[in-house]
C-alpha atoms as a PDB file:
ATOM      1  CA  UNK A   1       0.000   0.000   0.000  1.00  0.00           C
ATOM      2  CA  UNK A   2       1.044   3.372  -0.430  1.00  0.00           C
ATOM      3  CA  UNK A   3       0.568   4.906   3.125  1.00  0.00           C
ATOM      4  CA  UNK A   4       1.357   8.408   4.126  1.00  0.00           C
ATOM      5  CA  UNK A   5       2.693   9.084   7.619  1.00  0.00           C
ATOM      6  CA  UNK A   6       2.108  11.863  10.108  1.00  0.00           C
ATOM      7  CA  UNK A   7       3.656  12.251  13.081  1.00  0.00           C
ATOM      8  CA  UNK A   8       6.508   9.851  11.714  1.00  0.00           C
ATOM      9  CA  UNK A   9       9.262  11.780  14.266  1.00  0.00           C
ATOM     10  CA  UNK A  10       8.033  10.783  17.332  1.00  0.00           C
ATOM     11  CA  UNK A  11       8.213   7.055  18.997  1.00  0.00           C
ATOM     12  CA  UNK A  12       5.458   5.426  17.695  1.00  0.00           C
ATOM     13  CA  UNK A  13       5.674   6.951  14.383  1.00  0.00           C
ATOM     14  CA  UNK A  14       9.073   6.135  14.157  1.00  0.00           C
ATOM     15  CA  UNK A  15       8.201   2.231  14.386  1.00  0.00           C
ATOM     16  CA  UNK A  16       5.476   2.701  12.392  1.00  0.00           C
ATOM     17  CA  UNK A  17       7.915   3.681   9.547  1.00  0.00           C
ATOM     18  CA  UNK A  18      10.132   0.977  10.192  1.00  0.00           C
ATOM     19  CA  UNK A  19       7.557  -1.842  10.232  1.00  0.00           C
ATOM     20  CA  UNK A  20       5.699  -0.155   7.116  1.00  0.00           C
ATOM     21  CA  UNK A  21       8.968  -0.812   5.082  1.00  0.00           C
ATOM     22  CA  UNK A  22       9.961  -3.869   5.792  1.00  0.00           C
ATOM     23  CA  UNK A  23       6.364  -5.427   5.328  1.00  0.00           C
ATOM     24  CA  UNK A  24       6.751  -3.977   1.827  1.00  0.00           C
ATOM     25  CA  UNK A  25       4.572  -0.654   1.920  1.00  0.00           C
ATOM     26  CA  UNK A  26       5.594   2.601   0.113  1.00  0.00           C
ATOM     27  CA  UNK A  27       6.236   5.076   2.676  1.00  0.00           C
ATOM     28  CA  UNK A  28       5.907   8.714   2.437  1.00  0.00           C
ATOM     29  CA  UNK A  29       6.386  10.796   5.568  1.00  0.00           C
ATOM     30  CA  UNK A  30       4.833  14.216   6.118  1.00  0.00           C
ATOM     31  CA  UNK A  31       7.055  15.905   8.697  1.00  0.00           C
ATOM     32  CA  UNK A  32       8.317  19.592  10.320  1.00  0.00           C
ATOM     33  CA  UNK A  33      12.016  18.543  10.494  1.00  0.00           C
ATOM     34  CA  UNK A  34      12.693  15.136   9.201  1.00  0.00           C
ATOM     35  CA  UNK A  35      16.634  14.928  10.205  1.00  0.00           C
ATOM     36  CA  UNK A  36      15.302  11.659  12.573  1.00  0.00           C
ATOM     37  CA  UNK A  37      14.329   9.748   9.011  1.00  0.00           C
ATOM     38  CA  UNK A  38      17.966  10.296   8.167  1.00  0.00           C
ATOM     39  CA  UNK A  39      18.378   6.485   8.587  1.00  0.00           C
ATOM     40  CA  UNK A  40      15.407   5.509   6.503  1.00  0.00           C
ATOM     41  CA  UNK A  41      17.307   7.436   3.313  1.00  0.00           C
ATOM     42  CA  UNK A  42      16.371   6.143  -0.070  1.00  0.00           C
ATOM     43  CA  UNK A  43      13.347   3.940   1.665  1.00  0.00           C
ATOM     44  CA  UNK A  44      10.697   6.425   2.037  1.00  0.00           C
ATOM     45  CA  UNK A  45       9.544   9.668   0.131  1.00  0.00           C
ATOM     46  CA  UNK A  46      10.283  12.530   3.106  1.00  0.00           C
ATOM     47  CA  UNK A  47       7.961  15.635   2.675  1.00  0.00           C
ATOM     48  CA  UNK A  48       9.276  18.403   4.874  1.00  0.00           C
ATOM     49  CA  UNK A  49       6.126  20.649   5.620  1.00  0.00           C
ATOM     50  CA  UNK A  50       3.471  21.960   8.170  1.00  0.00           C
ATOM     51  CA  UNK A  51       0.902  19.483   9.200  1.00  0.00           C
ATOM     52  CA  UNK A  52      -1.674  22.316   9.866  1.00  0.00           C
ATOM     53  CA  UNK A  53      -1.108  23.642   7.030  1.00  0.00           C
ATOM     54  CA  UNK A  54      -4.424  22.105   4.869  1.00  0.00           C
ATOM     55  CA  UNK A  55      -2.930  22.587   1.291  1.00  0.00           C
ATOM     56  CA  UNK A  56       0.193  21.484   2.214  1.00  0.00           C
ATOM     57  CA  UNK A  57      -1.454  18.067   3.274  1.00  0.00           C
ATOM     58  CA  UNK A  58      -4.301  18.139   0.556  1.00  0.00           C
ATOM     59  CA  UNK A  59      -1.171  17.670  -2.034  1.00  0.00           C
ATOM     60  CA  UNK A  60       0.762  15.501   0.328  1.00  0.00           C
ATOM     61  CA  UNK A  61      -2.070  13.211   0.283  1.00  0.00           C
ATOM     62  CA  UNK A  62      -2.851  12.930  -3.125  1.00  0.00           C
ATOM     63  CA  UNK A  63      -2.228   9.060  -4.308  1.00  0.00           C
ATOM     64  CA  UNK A  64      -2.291   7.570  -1.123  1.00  0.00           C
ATOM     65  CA  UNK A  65      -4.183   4.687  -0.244  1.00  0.00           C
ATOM     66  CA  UNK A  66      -4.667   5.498   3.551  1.00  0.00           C
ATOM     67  CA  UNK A  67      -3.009   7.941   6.140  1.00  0.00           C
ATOM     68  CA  UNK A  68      -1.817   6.686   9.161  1.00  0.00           C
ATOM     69  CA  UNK A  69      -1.154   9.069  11.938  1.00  0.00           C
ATOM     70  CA  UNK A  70       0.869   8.636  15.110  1.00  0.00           C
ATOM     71  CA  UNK A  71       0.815  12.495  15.933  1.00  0.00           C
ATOM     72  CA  UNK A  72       0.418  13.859  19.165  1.00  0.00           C
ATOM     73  CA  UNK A  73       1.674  16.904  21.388  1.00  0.00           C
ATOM     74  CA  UNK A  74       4.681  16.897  23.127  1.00  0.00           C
ATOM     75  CA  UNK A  75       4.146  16.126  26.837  1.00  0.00           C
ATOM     76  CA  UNK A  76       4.405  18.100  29.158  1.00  0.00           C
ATOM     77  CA  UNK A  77       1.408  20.001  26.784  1.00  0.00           C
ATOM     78  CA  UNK A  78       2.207  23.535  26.794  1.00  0.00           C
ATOM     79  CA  UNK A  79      -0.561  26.390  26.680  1.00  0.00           C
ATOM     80  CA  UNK A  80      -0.054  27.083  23.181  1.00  0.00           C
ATOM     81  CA  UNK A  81      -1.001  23.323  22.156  1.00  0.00           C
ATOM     82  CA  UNK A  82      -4.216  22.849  24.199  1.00  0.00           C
ATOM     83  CA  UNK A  83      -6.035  22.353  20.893  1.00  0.00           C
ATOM     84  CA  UNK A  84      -3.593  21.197  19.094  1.00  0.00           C
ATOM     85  CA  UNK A  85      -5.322  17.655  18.517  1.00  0.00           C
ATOM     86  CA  UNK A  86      -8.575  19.117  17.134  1.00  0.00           C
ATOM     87  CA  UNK A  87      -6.908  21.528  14.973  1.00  0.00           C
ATOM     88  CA  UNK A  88      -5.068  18.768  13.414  1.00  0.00           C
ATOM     89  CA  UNK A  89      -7.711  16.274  13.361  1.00  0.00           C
ATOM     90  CA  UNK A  90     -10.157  19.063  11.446  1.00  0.00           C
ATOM     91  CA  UNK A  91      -7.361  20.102   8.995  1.00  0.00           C
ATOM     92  CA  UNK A  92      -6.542  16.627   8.419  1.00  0.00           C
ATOM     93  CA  UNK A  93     -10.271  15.715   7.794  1.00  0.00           C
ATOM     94  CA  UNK A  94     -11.065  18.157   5.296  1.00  0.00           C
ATOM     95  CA  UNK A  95      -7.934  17.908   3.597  1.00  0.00           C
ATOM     96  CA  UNK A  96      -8.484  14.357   3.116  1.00  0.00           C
ATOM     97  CA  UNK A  97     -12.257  15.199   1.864  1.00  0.00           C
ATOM     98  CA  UNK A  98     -10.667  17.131  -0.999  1.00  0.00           C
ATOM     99  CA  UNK A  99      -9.014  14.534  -2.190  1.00  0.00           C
ATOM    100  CA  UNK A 100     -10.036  10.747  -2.945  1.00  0.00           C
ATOM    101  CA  UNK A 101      -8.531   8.934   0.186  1.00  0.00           C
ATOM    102  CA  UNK A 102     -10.792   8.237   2.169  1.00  0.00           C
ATOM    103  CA  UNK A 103      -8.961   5.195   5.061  1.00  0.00           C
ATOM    104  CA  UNK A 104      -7.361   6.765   7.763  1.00  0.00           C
ATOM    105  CA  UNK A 105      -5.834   5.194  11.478  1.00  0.00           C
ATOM    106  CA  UNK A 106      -4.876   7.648  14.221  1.00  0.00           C
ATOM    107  CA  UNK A 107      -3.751   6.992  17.786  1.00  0.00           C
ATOM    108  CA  UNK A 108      -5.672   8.273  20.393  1.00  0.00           C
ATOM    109  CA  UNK A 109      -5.321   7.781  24.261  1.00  0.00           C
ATOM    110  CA  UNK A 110      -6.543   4.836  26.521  1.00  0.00           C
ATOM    111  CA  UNK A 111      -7.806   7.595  29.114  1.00  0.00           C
ATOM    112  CA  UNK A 112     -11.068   8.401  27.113  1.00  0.00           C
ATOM    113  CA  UNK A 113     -12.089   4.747  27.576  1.00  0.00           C
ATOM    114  CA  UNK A 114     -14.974   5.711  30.524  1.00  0.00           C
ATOM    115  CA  UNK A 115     -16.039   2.557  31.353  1.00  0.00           C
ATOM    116  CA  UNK A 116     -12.312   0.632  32.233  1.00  0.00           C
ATOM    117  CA  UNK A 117     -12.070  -0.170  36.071  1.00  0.00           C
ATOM    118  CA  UNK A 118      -8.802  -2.082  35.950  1.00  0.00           C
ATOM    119  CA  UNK A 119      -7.002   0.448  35.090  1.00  0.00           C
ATOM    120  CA  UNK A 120      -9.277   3.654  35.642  1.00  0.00           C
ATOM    121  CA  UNK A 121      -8.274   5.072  33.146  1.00  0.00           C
ATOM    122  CA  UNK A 122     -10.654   8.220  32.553  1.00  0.00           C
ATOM    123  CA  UNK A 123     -10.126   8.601  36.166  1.00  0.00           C
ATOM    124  CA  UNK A 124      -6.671   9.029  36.107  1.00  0.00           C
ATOM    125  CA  UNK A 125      -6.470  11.025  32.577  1.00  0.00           C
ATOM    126  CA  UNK A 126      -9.030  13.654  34.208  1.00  0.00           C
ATOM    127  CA  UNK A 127      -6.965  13.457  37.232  1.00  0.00           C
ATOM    128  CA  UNK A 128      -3.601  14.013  35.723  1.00  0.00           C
ATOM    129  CA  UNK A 129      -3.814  15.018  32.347  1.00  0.00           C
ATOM    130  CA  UNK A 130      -7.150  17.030  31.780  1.00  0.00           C
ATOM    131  CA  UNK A 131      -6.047  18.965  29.182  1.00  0.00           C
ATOM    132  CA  UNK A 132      -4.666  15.951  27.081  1.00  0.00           C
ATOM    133  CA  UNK A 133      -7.966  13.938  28.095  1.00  0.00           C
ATOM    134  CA  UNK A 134     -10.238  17.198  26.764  1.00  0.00           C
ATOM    135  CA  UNK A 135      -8.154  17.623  23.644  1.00  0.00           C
ATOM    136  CA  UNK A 136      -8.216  13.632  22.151  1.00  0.00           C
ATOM    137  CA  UNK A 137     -11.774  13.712  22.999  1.00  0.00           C
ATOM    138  CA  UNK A 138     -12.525  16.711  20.567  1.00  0.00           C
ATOM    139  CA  UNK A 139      -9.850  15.174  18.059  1.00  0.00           C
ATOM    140  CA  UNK A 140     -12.184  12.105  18.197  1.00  0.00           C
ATOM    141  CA  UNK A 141     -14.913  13.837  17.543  1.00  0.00           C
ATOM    142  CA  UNK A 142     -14.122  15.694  14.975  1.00  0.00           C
ATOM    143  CA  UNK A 143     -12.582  12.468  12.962  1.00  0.00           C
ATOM    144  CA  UNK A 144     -16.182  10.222  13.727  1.00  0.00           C
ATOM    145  CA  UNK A 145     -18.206  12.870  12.252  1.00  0.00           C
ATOM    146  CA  UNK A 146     -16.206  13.322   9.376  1.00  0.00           C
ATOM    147  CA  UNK A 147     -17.464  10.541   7.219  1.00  0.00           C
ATOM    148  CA  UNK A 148     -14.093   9.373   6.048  1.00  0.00           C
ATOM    149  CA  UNK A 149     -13.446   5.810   6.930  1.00  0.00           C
ATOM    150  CA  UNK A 150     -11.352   5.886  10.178  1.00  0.00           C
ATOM    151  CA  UNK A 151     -10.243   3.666  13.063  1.00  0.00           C
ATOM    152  CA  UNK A 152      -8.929   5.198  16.709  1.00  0.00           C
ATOM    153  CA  UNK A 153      -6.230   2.995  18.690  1.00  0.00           C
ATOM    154  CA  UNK A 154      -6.487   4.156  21.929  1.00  0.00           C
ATOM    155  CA  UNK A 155      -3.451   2.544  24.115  1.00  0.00           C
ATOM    156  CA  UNK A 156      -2.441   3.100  27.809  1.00  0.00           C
ATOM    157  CA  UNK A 157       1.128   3.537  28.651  1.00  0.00           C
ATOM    158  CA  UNK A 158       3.527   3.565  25.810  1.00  0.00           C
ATOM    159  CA  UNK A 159       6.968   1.794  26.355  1.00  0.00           C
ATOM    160  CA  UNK A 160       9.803   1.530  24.319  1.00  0.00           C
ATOM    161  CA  UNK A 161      10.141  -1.787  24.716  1.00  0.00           C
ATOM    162  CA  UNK A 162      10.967  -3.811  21.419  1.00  0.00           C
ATOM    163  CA  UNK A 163       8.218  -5.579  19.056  1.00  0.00           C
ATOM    164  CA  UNK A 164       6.715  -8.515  20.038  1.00  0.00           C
ATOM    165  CA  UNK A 165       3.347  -8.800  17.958  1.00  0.00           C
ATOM    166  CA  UNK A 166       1.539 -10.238  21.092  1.00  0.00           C
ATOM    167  CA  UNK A 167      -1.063  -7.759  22.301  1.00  0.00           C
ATOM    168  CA  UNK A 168      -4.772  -7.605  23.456  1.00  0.00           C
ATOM    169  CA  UNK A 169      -7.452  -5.671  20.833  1.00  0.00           C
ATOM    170  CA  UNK A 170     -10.803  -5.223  22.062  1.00  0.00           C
ATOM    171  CA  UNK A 171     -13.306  -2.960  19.826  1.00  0.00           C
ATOM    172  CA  UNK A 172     -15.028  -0.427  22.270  1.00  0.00           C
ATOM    173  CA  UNK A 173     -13.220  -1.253  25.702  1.00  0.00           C
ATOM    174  CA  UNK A 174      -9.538  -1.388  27.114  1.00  0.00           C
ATOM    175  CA  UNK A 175      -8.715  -5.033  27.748  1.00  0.00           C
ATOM    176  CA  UNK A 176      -8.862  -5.559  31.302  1.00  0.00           C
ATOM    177  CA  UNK A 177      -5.005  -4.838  33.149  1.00  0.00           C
ATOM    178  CA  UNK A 178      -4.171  -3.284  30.440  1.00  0.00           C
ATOM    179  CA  UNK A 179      -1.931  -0.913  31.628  1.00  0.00           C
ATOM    180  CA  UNK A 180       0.601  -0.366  29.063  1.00  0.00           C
ATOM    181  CA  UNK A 181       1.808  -1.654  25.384  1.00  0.00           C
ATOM    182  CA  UNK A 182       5.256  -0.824  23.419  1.00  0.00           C
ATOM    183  CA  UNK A 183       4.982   1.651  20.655  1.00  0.00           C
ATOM    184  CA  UNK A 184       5.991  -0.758  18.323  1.00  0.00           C
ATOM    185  CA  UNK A 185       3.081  -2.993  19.158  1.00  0.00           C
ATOM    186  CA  UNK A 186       0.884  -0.063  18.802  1.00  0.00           C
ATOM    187  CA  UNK A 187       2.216   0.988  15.271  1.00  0.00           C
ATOM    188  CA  UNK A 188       2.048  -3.343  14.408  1.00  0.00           C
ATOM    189  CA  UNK A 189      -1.853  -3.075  15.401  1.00  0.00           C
ATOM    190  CA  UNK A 190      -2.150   0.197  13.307  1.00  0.00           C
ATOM    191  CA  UNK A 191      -0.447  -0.958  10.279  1.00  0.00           C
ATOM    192  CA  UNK A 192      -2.671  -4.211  10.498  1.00  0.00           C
ATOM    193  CA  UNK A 193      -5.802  -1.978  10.888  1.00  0.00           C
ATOM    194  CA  UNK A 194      -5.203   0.437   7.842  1.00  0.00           C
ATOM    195  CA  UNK A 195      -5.752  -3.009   5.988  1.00  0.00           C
ATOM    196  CA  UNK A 196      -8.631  -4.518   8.248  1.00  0.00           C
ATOM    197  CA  UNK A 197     -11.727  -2.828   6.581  1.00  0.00           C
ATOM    198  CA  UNK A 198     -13.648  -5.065   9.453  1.00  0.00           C
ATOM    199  CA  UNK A 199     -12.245  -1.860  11.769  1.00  0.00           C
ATOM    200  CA  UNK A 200     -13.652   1.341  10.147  1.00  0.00           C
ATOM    201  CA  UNK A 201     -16.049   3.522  12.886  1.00  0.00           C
ATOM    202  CA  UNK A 202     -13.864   1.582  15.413  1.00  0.00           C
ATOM    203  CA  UNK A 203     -12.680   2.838  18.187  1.00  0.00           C
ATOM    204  CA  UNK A 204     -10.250  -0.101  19.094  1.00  0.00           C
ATOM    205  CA  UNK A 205      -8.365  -0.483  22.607  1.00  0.00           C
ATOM    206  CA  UNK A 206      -4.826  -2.177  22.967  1.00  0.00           C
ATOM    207  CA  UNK A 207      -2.174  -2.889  25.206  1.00  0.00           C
ATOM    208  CA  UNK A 208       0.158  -5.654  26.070  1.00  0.00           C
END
């Protein structure tokens, strides 16, 4: 597949780029300063460019066959990027309505999942990270009423621990203890899903 990458910088985009090439896929990778893809030269198609920045990504996504986005705020989230999701989610979204790609996976966070008990986790992203908790939900939002053919991974903690293709899925819920996963695991599960047309208007929980 040709798949275009956001957020392709940070961890989980990162593996997401490496497992996307060796399974064969034809990478291009929208980024703001793409020195980290040094390794991955003559691989993948680098784009250097804004991502909220709608023409920019209407032409970036032209002849794709999906996006896949990892992108997410830096943490601790300063004042300036308290909206940061949405705005990306709704330029995103209407970029990709301009064009003819239409499948798109994006990463989310485990601590929207209301219902989970073991872990609580909307209890402890309104209790710790509000402003993270607020801004995925409206990213959400604005991506499920879109009408483009998406699927949210929402994991807990993200490791760095290596690949190991062993996790839990569960559409609608967090899998019970499921405290944390490896961003590679998380990018295996979203490259699987950009293929899985079982997944669209899922909202999909993971974790090791």
């Amino acid at each position: 597949m040709k798949l275009l990458v956001l957020g392709a910088t940070g961890g989980t985009g990162l593996e997401v780029v490496r497992q996307a090439t060796q399974r064969g896929h034809h990478i291009t990778a929208f980024v703001r300063s793409p020195e980290k893809l040094k390794p991955f030269d003559g691989r993948i198609n680098v784009v250097q460019g804004n991502l909220l920045d709608g023409l920019q990504l209407e032409n970036v996504i032209q002849g794709h066959d999906a996006v896949v986005s990892a992108f997410g705020p830096r943490v601790p989230v300063s004042n300036t990027d308290a909206h940061l999701l949405q705005q990306f989610a709704t330029v995103l979204t209407q970029a990709m309505l301009h064009t003819a790609v239409r499948r798109v996976v994006v990463e989310s966070v485990a601590f929207l999942f209301k219902e989970a008990i073991i872990p609580p986790a909307y209890f402890l992203g309104k209790l710790f990270f509000p402003g993270i908790v607020a801004d995925a939900s409206a990213m959400e939002d604005v991506f499920e009423d879109s009408g483009l053919d998406w699927t949210i991974a929402r994991p807990p903690e993200l490791t760095d621990k290596p690949h190991t293709g062993k996790y839990r899925v569960r559409e609608g819920r967090l899998p019970l203890f499921g405290f944390r996963i490896s961003r590679a695991d998380v990018a295996d599960f979203m490259l699987k899903a950009v293929e899985d047309r079982c997944l669209i208007g899922k909202v999909v929980g993971v974790c090791n």
